[in-house]
Protein backbone atom coordinates (compact mmCIF):
# COMPACT_ATOMS: atom_id res chain seq x y z
CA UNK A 1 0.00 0.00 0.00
CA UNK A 2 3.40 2.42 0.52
CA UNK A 3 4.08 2.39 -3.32
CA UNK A 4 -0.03 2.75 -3.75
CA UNK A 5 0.12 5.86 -2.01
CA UNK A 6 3.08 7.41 -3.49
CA UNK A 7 1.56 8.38 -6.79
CA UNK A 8 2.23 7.10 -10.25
CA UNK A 9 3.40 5.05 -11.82
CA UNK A 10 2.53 1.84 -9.19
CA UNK A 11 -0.83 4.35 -7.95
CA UNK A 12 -2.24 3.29 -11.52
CA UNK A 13 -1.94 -0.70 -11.23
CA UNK A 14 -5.38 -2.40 -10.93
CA UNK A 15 -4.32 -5.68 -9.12
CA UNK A 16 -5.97 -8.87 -9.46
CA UNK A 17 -4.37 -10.84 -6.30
CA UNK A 18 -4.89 -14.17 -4.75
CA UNK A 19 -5.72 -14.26 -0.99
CA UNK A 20 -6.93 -16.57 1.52
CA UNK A 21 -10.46 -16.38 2.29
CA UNK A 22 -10.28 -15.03 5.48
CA UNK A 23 -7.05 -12.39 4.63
CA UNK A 24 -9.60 -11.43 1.30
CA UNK A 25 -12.63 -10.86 3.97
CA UNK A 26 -10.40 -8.64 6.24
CA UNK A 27 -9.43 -5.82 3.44
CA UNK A 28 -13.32 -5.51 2.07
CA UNK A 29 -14.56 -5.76 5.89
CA UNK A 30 -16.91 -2.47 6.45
CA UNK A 31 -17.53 -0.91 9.66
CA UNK A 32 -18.60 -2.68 12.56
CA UNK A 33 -18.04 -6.34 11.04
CA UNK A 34 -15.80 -8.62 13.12
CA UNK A 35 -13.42 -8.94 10.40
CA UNK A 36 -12.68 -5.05 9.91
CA UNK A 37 -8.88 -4.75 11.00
CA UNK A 38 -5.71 -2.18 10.26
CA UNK A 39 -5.40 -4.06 6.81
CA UNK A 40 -8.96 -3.08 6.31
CA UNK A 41 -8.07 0.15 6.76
CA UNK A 42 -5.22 0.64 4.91
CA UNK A 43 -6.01 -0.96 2.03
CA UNK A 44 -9.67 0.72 1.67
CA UNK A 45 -8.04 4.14 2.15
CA UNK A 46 -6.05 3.91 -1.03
CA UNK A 47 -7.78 1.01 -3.15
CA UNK A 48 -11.45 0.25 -4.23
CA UNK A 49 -11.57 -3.65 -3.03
CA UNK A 50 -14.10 -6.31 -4.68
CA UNK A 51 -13.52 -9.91 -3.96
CA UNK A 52 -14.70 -11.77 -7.28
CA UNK A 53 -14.94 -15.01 -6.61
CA UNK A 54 -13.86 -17.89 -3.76
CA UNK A 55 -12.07 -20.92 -4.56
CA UNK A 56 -12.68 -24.20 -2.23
CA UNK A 57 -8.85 -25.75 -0.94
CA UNK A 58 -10.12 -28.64 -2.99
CA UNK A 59 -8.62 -27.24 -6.21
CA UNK A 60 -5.61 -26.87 -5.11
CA UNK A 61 -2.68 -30.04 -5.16
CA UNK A 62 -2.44 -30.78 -2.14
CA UNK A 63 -5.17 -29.29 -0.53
CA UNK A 64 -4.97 -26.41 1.95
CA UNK A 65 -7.36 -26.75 4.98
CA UNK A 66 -8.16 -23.23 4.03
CA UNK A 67 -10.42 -21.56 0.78
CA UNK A 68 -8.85 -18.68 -1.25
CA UNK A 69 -10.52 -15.82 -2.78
CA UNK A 70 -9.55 -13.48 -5.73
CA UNK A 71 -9.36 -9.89 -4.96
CA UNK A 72 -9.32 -6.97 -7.30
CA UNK A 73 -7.77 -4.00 -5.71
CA UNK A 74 -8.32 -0.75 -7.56
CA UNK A 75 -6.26 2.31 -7.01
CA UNK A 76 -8.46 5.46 -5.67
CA UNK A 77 -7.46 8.76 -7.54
CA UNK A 78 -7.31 9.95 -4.31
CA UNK A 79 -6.47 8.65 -1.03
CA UNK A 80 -9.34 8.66 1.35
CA UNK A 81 -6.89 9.47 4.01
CA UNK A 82 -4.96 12.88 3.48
CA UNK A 83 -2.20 12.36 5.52
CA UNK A 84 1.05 10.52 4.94
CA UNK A 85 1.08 7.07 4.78
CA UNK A 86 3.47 6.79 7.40
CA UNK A 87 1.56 9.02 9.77
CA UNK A 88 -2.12 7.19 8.66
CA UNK A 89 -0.35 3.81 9.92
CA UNK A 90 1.00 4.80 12.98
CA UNK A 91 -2.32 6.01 13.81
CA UNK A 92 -4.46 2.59 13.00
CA UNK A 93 -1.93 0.84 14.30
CA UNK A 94 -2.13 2.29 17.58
CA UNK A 95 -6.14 2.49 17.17
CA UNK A 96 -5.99 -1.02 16.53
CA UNK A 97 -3.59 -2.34 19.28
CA UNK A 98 -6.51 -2.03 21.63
CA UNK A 99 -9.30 -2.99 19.12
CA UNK A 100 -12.01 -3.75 21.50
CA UNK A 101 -11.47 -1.22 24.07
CA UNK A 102 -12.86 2.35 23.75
CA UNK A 103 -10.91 4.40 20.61
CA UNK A 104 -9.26 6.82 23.05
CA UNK A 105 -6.97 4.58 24.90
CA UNK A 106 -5.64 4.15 21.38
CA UNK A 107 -5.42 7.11 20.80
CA UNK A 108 -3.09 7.94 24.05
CA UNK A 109 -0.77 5.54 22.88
CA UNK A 110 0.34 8.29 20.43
CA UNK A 111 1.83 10.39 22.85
CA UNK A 112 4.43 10.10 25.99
CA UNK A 113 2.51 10.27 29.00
CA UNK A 114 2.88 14.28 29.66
CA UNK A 115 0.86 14.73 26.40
CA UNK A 116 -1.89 12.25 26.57
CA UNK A 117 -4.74 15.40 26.58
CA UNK A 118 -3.59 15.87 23.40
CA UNK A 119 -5.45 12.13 22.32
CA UNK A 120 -8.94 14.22 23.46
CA UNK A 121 -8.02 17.06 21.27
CA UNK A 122 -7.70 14.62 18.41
CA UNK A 123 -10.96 13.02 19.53
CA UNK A 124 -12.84 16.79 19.26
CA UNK A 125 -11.39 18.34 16.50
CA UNK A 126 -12.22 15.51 14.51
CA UNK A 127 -15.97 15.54 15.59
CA UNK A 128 -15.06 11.44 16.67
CA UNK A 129 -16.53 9.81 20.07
CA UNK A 130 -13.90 8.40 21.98
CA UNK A 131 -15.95 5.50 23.42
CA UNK A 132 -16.33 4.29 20.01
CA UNK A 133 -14.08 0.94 19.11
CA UNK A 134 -11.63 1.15 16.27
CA UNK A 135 -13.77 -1.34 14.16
CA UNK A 136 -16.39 1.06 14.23
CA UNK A 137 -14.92 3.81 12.84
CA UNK A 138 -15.12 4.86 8.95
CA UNK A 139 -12.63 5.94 6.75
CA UNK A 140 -14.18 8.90 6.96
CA UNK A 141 -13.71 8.76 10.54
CA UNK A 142 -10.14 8.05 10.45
CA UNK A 143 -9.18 10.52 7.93
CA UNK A 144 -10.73 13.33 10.40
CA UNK A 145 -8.31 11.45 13.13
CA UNK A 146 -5.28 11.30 10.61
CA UNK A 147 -5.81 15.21 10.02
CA UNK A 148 -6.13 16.18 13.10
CA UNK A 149 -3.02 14.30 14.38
CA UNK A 150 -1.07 15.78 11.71
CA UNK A 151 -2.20 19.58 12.92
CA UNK A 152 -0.85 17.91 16.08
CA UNK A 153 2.28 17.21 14.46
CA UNK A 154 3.03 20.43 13.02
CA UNK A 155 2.69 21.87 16.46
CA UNK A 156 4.32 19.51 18.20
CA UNK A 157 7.24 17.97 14.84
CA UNK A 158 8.77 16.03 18.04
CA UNK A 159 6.31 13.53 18.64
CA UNK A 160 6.15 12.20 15.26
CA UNK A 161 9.11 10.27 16.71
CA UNK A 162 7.31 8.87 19.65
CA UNK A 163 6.77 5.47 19.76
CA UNK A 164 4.70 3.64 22.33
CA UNK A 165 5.74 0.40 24.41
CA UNK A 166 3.95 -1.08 26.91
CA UNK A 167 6.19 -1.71 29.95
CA UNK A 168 7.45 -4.71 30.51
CA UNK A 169 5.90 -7.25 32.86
CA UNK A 170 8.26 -9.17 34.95
């Protein structure tokens, strides 16, 4: 999705890949479906994604104990999220790393500790409820998160480097 979202020439590559099922069923998953994940999200912010067709392990020598499906992924003229990629993945990523808990603990992840009001600032500016899970959210929804993190960012150009670990349990 890097070279995708870079522009031509890769940006103008219709793709017709094979996937299995489930892996297919993750990038097309919409809103609020079990299967909606960060590859959802990234590759639905820069392609169109249709799944054309499924085909059973059985055809396959030998036989996986798993069904694969054919995906065409489309390019987008434009990206539904206008940030940079790098910035758009940080930000799922860390919306995602706590998928079934409430979007804004997430969100906090994105900054050190001394800076974790700035998560709720995100959260308002981009009109986004924080008790919402990740899975939940749109694109549309995420690309109001993505900009308003990168107003953050141009604020605050040191935090772009921050990068949260949860301590260590010993």
């Amino acid at each position: 999705m890097r070279g995708v979202s870079q522009g031509p020439p890769i940006s103008q590559l219709r793709m017709t890949l094979t996937f299995q099922r489930e892996v297919a069923e993750r990038m097309g998953a919409p809103p609020g479906d079990r299967q909606r994940s960060r590859l959802s999200i990234m590759v639905q912010a820069y392609c169109h994604v249709n799944i054309k067709f499924l085909i059973p392990g059985s055809c396959f020598v030998p036989p996986p104990k798993v069904d694969a499906a054919v995906v065409s992924l489309k390019p987008r003229s434009q990206p539904q999220i206008q940030a940079p990629f790098d910035a758009v993945e940080k930000l799922v990523r860390c919306l995602f790393q706590h998928r079934k808990k409430y979007c804004i603990y997430g969100l906090k992840t994105l900054f050190p500790p001394e800076a974790v009001s700035l998560a709720e600032e995100l959260l308002k500016t981009a009109s986004v409820d924080g008790t919402r899970t990740a899975p939940s959210l749109t694109i549309e929804e995420f690309n109001a998160l993505a900009c308003a993190y990168m107003e953050v960012l141009t604020r605050f150009p040191e935090l772009e480097s921050f990068m949260f670990r949860e301590p260590m349990i010993s």
